[in-house]
PDB file of N, CA and C in Angstrom:
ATOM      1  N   UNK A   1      -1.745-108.273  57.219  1.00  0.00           N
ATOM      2  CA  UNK A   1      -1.894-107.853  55.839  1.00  0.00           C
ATOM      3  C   UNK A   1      -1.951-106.329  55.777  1.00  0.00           C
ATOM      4  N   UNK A   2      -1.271-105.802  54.912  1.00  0.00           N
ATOM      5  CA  UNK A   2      -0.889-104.138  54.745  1.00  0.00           C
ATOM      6  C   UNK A   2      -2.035-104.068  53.547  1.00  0.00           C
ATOM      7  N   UNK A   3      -2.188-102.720  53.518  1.00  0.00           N
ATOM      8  CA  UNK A   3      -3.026-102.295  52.552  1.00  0.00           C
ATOM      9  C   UNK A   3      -2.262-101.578  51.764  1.00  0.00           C
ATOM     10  N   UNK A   4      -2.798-100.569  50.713  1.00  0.00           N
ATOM     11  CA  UNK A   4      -1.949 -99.655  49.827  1.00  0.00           C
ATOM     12  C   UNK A   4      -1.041 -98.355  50.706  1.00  0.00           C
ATOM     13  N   UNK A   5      -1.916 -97.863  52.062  1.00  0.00           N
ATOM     14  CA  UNK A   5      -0.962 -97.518  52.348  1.00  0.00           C
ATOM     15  C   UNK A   5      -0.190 -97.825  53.173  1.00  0.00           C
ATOM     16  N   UNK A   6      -0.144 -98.476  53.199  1.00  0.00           N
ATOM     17  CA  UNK A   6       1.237 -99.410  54.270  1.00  0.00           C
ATOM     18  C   UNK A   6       0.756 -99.508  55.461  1.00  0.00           C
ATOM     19  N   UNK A   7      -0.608 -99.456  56.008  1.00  0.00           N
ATOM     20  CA  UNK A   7      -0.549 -99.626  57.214  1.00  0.00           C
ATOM     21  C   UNK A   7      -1.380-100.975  57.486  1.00  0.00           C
ATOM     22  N   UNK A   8      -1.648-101.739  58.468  1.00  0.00           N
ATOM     23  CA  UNK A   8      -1.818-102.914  58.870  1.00  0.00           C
ATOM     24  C   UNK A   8      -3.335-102.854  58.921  1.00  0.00           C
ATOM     25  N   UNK A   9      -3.973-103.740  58.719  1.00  0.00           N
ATOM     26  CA  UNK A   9      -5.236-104.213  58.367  1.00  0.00           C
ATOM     27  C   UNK A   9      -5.974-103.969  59.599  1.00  0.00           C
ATOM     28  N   UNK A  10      -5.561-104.113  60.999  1.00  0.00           N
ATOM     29  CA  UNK A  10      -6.249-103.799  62.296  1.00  0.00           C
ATOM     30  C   UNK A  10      -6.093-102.760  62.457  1.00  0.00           C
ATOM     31  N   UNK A  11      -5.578-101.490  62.133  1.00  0.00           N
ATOM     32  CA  UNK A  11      -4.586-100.262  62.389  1.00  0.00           C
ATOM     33  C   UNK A  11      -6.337 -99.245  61.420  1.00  0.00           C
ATOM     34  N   UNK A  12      -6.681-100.118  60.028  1.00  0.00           N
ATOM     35  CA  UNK A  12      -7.177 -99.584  59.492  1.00  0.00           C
ATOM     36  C   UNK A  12      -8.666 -99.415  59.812  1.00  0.00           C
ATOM     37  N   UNK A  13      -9.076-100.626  60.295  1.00  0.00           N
ATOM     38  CA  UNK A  13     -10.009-100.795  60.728  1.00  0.00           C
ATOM     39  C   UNK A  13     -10.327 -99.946  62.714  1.00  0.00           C
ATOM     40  N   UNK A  14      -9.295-100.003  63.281  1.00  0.00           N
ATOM     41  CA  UNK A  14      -9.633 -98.889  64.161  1.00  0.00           C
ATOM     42  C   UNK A  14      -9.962 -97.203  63.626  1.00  0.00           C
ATOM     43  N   UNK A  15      -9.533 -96.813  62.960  1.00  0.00           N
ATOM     44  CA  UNK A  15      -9.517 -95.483  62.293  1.00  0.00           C
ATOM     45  C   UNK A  15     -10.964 -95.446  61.800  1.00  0.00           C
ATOM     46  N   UNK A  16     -11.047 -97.128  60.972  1.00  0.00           N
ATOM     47  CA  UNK A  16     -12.536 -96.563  60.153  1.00  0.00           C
ATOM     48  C   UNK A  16     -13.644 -96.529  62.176  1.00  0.00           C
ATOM     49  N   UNK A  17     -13.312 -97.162  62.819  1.00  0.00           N
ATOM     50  CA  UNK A  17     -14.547 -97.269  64.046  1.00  0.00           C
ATOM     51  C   UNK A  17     -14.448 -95.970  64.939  1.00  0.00           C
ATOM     52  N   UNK A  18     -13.359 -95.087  64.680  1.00  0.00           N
ATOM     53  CA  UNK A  18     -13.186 -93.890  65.332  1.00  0.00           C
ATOM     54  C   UNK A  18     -13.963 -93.165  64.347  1.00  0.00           C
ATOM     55  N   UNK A  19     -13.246 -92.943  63.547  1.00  0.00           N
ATOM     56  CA  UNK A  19     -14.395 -91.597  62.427  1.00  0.00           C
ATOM     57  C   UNK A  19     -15.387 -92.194  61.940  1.00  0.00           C
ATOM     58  N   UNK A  20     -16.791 -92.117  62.260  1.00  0.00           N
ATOM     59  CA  UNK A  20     -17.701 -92.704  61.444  1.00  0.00           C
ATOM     60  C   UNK A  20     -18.355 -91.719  60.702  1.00  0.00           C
ATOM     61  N   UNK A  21     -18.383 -90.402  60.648  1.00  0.00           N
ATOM     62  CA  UNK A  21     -18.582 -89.428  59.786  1.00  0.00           C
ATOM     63  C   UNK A  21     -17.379 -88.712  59.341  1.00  0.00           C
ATOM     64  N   UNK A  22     -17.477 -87.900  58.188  1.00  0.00           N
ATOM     65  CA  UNK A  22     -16.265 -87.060  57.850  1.00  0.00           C
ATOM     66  C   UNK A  22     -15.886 -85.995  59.068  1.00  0.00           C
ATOM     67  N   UNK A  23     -14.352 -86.346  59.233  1.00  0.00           N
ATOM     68  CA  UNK A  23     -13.698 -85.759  60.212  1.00  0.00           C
ATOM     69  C   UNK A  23     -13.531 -83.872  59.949  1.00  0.00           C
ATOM     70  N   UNK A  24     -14.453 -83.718  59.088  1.00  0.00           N
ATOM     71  CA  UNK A  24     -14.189 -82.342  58.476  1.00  0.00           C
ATOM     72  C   UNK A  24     -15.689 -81.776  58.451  1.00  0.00           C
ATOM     73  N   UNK A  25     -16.487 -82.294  57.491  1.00  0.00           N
ATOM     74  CA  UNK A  25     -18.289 -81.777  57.187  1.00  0.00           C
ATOM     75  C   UNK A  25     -19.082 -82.295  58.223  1.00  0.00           C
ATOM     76  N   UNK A  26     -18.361 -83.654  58.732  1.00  0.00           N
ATOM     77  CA  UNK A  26     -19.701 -83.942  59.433  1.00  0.00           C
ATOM     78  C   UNK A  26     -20.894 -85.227  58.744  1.00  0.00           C
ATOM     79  N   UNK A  27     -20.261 -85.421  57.489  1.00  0.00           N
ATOM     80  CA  UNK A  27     -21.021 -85.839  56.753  1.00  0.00           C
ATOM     81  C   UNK A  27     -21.190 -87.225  56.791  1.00  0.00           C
ATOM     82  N   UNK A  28     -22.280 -88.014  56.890  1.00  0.00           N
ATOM     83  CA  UNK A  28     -22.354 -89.390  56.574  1.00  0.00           C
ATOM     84  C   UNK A  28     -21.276 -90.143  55.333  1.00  0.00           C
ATOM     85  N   UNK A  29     -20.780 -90.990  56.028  1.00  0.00           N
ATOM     86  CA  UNK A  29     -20.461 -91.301  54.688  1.00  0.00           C
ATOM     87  C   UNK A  29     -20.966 -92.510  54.237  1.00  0.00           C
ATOM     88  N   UNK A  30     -20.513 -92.845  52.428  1.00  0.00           N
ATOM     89  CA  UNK A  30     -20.955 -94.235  52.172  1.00  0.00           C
ATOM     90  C   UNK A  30     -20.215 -95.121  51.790  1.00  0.00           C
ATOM     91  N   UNK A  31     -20.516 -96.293  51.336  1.00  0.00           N
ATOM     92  CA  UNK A  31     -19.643 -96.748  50.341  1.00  0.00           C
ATOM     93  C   UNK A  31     -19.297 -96.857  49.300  1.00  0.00           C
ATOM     94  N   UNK A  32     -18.518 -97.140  48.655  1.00  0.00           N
ATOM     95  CA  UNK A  32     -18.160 -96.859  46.881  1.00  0.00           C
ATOM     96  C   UNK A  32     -18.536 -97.990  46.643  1.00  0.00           C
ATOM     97  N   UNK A  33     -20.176 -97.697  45.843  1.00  0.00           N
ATOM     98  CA  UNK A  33     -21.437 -98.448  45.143  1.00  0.00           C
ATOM     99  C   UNK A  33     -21.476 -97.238  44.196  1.00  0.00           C
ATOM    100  N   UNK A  34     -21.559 -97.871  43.350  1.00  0.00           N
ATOM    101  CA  UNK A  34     -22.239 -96.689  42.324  1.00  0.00           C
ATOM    102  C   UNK A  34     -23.589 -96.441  42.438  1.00  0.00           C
ATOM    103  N   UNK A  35     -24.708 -96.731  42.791  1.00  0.00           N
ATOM    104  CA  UNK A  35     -25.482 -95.950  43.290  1.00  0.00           C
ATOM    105  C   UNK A  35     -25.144 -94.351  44.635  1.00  0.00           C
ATOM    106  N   UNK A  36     -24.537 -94.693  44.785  1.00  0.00           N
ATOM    107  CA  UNK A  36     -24.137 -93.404  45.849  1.00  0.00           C
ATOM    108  C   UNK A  36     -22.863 -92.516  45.155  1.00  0.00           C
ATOM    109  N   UNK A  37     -23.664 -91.479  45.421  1.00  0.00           N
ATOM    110  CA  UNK A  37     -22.437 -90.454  44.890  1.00  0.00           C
ATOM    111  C   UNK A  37     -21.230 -90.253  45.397  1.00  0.00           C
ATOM    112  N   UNK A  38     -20.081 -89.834  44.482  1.00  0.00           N
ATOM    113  CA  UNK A  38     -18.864 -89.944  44.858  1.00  0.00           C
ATOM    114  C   UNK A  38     -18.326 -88.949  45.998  1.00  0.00           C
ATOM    115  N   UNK A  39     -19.368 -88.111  45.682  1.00  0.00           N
ATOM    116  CA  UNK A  39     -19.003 -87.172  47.065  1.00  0.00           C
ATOM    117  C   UNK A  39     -19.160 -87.312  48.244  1.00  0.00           C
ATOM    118  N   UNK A  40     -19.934 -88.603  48.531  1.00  0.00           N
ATOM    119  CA  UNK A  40     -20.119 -88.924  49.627  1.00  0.00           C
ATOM    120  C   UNK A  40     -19.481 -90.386  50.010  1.00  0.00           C
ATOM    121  N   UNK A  41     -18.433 -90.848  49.240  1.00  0.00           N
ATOM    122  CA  UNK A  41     -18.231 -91.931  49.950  1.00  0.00           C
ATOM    123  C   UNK A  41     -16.891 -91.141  50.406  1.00  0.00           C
ATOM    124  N   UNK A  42     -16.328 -92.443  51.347  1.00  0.00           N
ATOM    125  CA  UNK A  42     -15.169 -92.114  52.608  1.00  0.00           C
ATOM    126  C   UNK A  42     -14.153 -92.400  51.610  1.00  0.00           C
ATOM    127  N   UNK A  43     -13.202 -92.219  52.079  1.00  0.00           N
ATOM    128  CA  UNK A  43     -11.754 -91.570  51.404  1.00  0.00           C
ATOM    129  C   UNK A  43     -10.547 -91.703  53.297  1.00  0.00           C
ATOM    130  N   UNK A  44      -9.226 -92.330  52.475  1.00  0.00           N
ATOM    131  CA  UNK A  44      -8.447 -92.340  53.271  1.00  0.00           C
ATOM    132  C   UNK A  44      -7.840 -90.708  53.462  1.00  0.00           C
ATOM    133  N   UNK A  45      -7.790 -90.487  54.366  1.00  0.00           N
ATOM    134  CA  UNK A  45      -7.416 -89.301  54.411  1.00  0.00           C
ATOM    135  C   UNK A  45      -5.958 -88.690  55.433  1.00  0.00           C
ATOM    136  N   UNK A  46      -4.679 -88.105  55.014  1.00  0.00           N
ATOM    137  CA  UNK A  46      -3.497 -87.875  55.061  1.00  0.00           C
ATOM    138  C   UNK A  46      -3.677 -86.842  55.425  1.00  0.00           C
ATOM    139  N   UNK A  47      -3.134 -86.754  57.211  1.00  0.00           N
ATOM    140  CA  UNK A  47      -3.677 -85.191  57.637  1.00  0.00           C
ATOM    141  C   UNK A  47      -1.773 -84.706  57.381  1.00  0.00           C
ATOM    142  N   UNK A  48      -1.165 -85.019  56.978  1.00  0.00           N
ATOM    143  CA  UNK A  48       0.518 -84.867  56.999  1.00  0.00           C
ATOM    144  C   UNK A  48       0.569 -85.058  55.261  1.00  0.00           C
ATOM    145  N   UNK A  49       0.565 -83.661  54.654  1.00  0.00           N
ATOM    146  CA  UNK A  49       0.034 -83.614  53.065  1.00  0.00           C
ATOM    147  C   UNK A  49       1.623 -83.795  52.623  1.00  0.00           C
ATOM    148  N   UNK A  50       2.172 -84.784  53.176  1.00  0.00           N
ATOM    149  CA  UNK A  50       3.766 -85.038  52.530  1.00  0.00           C
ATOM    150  C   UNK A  50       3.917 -86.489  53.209  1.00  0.00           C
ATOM    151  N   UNK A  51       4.776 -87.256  52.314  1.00  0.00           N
ATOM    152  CA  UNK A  51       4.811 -88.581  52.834  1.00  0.00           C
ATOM    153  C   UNK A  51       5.856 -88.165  54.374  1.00  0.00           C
ATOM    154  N   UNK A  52       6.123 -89.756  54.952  1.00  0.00           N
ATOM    155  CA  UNK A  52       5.319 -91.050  54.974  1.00  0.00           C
ATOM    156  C   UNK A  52       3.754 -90.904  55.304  1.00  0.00           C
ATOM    157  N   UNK A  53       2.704 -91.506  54.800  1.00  0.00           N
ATOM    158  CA  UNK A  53       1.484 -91.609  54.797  1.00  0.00           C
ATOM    159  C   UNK A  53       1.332 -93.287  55.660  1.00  0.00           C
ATOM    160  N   UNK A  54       2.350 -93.840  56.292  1.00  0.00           N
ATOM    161  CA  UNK A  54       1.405 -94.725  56.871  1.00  0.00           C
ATOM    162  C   UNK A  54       2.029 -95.064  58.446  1.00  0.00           C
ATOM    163  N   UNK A  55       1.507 -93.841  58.853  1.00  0.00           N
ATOM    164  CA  UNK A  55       1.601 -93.313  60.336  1.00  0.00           C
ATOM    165  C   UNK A  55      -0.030 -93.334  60.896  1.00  0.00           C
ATOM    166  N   UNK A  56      -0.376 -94.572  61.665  1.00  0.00           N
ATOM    167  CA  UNK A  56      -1.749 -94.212  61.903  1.00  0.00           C
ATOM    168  C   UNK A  56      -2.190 -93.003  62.576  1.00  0.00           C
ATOM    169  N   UNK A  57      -1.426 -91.990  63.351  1.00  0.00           N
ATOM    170  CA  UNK A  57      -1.004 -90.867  64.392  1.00  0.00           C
ATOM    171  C   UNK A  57      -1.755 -89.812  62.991  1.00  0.00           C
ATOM    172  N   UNK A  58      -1.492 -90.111  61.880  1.00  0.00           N
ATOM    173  CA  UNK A  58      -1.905 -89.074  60.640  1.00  0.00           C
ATOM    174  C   UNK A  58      -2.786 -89.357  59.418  1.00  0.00           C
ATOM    175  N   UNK A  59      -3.454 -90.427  60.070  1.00  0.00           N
ATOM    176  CA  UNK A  59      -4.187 -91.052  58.864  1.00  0.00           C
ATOM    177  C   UNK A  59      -6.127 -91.327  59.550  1.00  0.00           C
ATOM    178  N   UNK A  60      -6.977 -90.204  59.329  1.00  0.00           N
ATOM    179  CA  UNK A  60      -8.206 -90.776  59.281  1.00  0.00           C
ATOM    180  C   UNK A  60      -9.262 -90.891  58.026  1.00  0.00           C
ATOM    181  N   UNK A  61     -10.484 -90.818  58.252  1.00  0.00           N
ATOM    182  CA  UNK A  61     -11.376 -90.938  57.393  1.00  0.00           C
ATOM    183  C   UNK A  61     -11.988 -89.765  56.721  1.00  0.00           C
ATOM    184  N   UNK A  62     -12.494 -89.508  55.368  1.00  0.00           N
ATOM    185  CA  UNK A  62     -13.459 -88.148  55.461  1.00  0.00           C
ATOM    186  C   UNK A  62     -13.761 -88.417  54.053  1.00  0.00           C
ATOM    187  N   UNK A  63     -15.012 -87.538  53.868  1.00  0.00           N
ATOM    188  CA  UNK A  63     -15.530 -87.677  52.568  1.00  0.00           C
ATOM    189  C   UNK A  63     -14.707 -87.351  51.375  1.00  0.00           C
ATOM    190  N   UNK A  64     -15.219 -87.969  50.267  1.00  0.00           N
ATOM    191  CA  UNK A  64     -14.887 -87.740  49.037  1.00  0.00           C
ATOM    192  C   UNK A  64     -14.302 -86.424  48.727  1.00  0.00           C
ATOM    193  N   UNK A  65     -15.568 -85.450  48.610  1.00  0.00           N
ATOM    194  CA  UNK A  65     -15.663 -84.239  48.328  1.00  0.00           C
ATOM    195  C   UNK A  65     -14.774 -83.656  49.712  1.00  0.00           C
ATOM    196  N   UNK A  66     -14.672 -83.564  50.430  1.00  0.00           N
ATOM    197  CA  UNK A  66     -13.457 -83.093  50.900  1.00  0.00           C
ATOM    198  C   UNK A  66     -12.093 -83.275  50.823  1.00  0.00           C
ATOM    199  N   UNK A  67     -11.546 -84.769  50.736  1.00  0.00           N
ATOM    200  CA  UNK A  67     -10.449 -84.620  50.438  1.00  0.00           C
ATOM    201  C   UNK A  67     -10.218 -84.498  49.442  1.00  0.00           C
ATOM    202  N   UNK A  68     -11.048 -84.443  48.523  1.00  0.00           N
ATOM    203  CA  UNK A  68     -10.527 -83.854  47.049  1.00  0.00           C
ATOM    204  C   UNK A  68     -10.400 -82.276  47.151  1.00  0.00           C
ATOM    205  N   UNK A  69     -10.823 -81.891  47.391  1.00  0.00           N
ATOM    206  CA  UNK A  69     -11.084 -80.303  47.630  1.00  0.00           C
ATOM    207  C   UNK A  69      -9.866 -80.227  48.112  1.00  0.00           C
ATOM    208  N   UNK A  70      -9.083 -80.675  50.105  1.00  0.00           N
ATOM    209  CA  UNK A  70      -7.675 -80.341  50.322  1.00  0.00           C
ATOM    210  C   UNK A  70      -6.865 -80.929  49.373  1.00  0.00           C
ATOM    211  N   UNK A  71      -6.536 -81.981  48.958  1.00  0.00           N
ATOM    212  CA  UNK A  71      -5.758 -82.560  48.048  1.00  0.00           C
ATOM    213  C   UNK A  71      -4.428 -82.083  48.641  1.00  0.00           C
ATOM    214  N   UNK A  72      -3.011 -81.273  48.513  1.00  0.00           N
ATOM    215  CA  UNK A  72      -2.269 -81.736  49.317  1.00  0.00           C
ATOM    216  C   UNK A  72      -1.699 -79.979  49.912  1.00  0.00           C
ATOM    217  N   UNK A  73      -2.798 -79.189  50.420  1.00  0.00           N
ATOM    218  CA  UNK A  73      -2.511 -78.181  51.202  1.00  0.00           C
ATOM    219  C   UNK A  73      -2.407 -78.606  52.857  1.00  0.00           C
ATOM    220  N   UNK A  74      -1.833 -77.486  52.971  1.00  0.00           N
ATOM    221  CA  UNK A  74      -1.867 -77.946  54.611  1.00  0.00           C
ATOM    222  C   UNK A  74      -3.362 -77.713  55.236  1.00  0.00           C
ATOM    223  N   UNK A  75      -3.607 -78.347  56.524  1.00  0.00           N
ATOM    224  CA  UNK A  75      -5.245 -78.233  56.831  1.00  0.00           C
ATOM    225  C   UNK A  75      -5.345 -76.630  57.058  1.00  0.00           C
ATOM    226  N   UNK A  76      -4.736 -75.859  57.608  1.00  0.00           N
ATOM    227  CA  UNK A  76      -5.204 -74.598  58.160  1.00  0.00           C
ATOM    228  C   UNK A  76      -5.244 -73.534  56.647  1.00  0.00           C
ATOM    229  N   UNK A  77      -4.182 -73.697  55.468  1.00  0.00           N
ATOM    230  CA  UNK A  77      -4.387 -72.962  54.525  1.00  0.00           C
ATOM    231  C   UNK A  77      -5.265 -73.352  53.882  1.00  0.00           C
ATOM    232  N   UNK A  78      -6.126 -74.892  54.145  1.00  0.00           N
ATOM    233  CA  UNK A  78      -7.178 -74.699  52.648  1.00  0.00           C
ATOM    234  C   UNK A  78      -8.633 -74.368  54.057  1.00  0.00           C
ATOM    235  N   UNK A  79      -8.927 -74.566  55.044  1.00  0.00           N
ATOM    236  CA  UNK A  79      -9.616 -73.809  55.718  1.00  0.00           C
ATOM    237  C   UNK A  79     -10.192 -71.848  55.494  1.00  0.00           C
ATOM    238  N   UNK A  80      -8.943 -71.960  54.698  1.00  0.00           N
ATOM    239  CA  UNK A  80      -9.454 -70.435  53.997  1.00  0.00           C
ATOM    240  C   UNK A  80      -9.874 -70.702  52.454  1.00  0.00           C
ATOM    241  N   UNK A  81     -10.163 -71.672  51.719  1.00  0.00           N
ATOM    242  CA  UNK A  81     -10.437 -71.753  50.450  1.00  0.00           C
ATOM    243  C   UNK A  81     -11.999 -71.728  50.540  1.00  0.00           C
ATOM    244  N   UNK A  82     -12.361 -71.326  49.214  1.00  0.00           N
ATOM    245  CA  UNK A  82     -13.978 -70.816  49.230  1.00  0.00           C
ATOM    246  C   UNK A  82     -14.365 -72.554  49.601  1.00  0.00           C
ATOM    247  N   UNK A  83     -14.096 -74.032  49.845  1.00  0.00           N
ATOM    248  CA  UNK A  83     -14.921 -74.510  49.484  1.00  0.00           C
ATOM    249  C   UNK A  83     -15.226 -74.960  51.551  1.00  0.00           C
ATOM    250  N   UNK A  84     -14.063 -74.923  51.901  1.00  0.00           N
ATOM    251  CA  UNK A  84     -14.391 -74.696  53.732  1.00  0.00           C
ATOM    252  C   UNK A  84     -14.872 -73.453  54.025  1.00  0.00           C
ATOM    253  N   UNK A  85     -14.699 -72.122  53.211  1.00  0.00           N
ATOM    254  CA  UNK A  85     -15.742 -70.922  53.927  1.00  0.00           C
ATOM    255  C   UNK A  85     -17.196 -71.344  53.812  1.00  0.00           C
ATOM    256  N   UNK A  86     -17.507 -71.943  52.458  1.00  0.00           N
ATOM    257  CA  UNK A  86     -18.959 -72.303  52.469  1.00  0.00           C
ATOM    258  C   UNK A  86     -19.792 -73.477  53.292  1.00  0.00           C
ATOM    259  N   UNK A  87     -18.801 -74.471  53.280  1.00  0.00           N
ATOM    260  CA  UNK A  87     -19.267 -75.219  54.412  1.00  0.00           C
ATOM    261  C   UNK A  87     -18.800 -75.534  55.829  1.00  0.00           C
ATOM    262  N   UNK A  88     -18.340 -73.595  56.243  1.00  0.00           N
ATOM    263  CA  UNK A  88     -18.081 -73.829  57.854  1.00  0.00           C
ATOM    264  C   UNK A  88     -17.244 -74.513  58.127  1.00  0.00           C
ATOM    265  N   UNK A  89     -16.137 -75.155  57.061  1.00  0.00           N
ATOM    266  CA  UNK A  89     -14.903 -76.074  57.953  1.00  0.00           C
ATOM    267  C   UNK A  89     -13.777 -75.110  58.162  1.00  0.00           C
ATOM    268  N   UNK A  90     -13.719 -75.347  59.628  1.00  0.00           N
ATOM    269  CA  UNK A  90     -12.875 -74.804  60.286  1.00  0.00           C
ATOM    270  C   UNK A  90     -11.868 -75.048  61.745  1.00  0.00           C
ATOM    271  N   UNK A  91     -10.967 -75.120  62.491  1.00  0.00           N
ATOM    272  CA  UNK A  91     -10.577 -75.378  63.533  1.00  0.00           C
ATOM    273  C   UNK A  91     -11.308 -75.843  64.601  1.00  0.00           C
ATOM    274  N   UNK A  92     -12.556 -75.427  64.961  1.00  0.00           N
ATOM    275  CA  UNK A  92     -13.566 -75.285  65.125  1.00  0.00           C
ATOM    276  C   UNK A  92     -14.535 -76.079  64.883  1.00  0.00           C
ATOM    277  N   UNK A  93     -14.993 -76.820  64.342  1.00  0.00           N
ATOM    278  CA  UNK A  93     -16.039 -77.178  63.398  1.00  0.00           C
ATOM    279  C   UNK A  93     -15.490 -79.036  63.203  1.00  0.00           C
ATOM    280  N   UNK A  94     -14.174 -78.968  63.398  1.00  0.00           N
ATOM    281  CA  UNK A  94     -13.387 -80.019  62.682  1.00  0.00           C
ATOM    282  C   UNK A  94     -13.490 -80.958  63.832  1.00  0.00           C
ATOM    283  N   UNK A  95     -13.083 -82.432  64.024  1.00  0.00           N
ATOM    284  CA  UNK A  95     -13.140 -83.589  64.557  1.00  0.00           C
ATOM    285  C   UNK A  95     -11.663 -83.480  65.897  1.00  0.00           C
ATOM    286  N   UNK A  96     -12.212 -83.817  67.066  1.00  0.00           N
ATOM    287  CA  UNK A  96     -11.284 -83.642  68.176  1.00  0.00           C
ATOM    288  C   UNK A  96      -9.857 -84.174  67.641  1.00  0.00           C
ATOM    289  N   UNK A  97     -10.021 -85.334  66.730  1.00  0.00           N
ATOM    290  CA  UNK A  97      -8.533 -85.958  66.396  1.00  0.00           C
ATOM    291  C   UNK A  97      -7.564 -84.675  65.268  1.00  0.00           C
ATOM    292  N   UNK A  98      -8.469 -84.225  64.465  1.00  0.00           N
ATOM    293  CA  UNK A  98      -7.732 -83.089  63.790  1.00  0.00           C
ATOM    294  C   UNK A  98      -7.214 -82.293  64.264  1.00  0.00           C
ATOM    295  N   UNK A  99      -8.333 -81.775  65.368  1.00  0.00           N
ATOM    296  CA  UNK A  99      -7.738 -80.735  65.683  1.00  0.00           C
ATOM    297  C   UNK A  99      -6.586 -80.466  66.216  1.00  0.00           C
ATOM    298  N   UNK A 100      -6.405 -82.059  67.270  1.00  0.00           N
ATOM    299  CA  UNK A 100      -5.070 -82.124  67.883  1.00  0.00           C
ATOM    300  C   UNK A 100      -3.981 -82.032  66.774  1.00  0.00           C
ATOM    301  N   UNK A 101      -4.012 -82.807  65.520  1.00  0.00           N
ATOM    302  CA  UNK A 101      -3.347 -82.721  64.725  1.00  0.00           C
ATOM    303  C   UNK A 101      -2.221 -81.028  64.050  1.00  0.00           C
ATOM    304  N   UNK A 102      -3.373 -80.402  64.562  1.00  0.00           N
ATOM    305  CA  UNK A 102      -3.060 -79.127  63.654  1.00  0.00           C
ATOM    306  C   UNK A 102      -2.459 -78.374  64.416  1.00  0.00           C
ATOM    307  N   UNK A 103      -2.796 -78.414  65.876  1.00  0.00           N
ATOM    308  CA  UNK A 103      -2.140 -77.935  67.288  1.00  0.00           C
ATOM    309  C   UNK A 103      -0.991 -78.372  67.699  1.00  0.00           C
ATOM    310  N   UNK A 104      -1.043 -80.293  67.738  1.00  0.00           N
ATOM    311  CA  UNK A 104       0.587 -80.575  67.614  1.00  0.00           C
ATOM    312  C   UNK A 104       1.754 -80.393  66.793  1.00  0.00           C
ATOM    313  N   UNK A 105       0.961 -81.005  65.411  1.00  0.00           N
ATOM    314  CA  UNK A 105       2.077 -81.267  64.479  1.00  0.00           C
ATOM    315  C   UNK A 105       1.839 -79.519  63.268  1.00  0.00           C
ATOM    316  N   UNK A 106       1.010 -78.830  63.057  1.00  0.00           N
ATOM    317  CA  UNK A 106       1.039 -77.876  62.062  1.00  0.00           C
ATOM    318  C   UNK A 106       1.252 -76.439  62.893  1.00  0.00           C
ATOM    319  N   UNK A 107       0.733 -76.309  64.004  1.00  0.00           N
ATOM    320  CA  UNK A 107       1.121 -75.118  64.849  1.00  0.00           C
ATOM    321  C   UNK A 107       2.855 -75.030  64.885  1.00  0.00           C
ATOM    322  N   UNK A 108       3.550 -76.252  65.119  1.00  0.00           N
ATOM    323  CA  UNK A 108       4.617 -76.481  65.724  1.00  0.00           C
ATOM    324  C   UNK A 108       5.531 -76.331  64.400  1.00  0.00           C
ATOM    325  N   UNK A 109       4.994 -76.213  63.004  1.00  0.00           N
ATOM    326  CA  UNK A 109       6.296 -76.131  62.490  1.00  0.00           C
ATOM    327  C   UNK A 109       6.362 -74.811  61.698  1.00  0.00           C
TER     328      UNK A 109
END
């Protein structure tokens, strides 16, 4: 069974058991209950801000409030936007799977 973004139901569920915090803040996340704020629940997250989006190689987890914040810059240009200067996200700072991300696929083009 595929989900919305096209990727396979076991495919999705490894991703959620790899990132269990946001791959960016660090942040716990929750679930989308309305008791918990929206900024903190998890969000599919498209490290390749142009389709195809259902490449598991480019697809992890991260909070709300972050991927709303990148929405569809590349990772290293919104790393300079006031809302990663304030909370320290950076190359650095970011989740071993990103980082490879940004080294393989965003260094390289």
């Amino acid at each position: 069974m595929k989900n919305n973004y096209g990727l396979p139901k076991t495919e999705l569920q490894k991703i959620f058991e790899r990132d269990k915090v946001c791959v960016y803040c660090k942040k716990k996340m929750l679930g989308h209950i309305s008791d918990n704020p929206r900024s903190d629940w998890y969000t599919i997250e498209h490290l390749n801000y142009l389709p195809p989006w259902n490449n598991p190689s480019t697809v992890t987890i991260c909070c709300w409030g972050c991927n709303s914040s990148r929405g569809n810059k590349k990772i290293r240009d919104w790393f300079k936007t006031p809302y990663c200067l304030d909370k320290n996200i950076n190359e650095k700072t970011v989740s071993k799977f990103v980082y490879r991300y940004i080294s393989d696929v965003e260094d390289r083009k």
